[in-house]
Protein backbone atom coordinates (compact mmCIF):
# COMPACT_ATOMS: atom_id res chain seq x y z
CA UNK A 1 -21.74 -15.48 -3.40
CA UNK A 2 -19.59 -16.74 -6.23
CA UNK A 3 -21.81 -19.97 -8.03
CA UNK A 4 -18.56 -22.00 -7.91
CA UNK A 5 -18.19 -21.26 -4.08
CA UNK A 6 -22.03 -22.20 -3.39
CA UNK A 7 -21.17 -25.40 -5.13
CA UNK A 8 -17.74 -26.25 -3.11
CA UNK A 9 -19.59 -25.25 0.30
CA UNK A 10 -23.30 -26.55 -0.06
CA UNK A 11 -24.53 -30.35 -1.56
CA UNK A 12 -26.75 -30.00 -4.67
CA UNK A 13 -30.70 -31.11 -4.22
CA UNK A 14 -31.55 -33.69 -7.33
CA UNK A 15 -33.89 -30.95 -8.61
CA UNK A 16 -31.03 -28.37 -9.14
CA UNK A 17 -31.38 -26.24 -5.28
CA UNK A 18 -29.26 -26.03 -2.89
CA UNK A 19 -28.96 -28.45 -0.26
CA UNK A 20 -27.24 -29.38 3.07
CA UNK A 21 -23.84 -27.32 4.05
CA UNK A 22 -21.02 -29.53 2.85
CA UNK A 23 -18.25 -28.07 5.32
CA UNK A 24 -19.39 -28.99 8.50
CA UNK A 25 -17.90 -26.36 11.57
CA UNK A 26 -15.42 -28.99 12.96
CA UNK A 27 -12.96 -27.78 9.52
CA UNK A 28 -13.58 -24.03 10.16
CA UNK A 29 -12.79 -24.92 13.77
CA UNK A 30 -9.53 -26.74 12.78
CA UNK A 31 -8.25 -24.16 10.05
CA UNK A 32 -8.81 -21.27 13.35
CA UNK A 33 -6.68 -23.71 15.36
CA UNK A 34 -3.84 -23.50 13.27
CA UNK A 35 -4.14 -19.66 12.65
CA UNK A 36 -0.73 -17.89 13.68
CA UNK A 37 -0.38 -14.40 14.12
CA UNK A 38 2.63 -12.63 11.96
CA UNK A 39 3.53 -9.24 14.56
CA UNK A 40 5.69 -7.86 11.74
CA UNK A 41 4.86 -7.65 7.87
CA UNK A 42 7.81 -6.95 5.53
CA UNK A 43 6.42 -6.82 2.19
CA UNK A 44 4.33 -4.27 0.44
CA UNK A 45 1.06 -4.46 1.22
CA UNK A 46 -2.42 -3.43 -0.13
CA UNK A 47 -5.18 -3.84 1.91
CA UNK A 48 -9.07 -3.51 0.49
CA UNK A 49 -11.84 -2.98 3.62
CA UNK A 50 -15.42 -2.93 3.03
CA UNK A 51 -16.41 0.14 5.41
CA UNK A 52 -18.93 -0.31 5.80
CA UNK A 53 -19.99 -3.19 4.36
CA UNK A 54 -23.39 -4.24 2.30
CA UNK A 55 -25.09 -7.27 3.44
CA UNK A 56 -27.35 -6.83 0.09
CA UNK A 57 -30.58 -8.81 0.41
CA UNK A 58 -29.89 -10.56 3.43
CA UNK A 59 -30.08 -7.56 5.70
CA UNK A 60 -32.88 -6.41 7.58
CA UNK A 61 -35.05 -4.20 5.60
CA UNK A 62 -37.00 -2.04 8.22
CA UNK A 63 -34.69 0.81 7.84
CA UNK A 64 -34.45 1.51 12.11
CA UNK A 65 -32.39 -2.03 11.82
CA UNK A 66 -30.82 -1.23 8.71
CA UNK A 67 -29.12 2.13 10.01
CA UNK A 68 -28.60 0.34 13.38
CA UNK A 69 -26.69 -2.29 11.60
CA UNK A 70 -25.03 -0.13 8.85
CA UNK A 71 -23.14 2.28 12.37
CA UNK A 72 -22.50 -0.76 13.93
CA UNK A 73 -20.46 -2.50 11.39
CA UNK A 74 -18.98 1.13 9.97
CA UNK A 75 -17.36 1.29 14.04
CA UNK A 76 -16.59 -2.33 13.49
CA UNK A 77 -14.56 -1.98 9.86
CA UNK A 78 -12.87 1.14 10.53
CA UNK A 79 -11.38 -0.02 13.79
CA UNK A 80 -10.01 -2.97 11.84
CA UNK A 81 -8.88 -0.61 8.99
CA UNK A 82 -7.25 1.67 11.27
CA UNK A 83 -5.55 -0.91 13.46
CA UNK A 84 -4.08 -2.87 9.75
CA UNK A 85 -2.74 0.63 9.22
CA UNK A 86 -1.01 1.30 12.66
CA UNK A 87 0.32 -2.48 12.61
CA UNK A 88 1.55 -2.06 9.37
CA UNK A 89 2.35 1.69 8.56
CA UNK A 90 3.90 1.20 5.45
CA UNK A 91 0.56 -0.74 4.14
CA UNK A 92 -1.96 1.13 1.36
CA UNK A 93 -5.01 0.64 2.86
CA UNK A 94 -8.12 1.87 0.94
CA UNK A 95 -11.67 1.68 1.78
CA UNK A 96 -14.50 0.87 -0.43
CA UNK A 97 -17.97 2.00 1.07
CA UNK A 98 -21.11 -0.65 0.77
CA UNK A 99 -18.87 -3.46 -0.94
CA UNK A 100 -19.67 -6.54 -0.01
CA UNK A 101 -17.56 -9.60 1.28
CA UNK A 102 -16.86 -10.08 -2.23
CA UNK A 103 -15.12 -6.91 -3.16
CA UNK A 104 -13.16 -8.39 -6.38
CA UNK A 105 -17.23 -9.02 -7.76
CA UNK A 106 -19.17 -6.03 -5.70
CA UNK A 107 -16.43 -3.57 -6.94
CA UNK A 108 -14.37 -4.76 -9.41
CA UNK A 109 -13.18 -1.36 -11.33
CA UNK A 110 -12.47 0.09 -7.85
CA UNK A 111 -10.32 -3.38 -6.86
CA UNK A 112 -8.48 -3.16 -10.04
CA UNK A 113 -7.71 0.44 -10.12
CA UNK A 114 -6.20 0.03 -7.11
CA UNK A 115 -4.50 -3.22 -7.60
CA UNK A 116 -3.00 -1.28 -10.92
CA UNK A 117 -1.83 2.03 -9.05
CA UNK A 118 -0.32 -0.82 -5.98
CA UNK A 119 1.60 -2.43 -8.41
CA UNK A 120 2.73 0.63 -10.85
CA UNK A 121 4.17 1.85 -7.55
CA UNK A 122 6.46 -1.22 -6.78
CA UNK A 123 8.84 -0.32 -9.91
């Protein structure tokens, strides 16, 4: 996680650690409240998944878990990927194996690259 994102979501301890969540659930609840759903995407579109993701140090090491984990989510993520590129055909969908939630850090010459060929192909 980003430092600047640890220190927007979590209170700072007076001897530098992190402390007590600062969001509390009742925003996360409100922001999924007010979620809409768009059935029909006009605009050029690149989408980045994860598939399937890495959960780094916070996984599970025994590796029985691990792989368990690791098929579960790859099912998971390309299900999503494939169902972003039926509901939006025209959409460049790529997939980045073991990135992690934040692609732009976890794989940031492979989110470029692509962000570079996206928009070369818009002229």
């Amino acid at each position: 996680m980003p430092e600047a994102e640890i220190r927007q979501a979590f209170e700072m301890r007076p001897d530098g650690g992190v402390g007590d969540v600062r969001v509390k659930s009742r925003i996360g609840l409100a922001i999924q409240a007010g979620e809409q759903k768009y059935t029909v995407i006009r605009g050029p579109v690149l989408a980045i998944f994860a598939d399937p993701q890495d959960d780094g140090p916070y996984m599970n090491s025994d590796p029985t878990t691990r792989a368990a984990f690791e098929a579960s989510d790859k099912i998971i993520a390309e299900g999503q990927a494939k169902a972003f590129e039926k509901g939006v055909p025209s959409a460049r969908v790529v997939r980045l194996p073991y990135a992690n939630h934040h692609v732009f850090m976890s794989n940031e010459a492979d989110v470029l690259r692509e962000m570079r060929a996206f928009l070369a192909s818009l002229n």
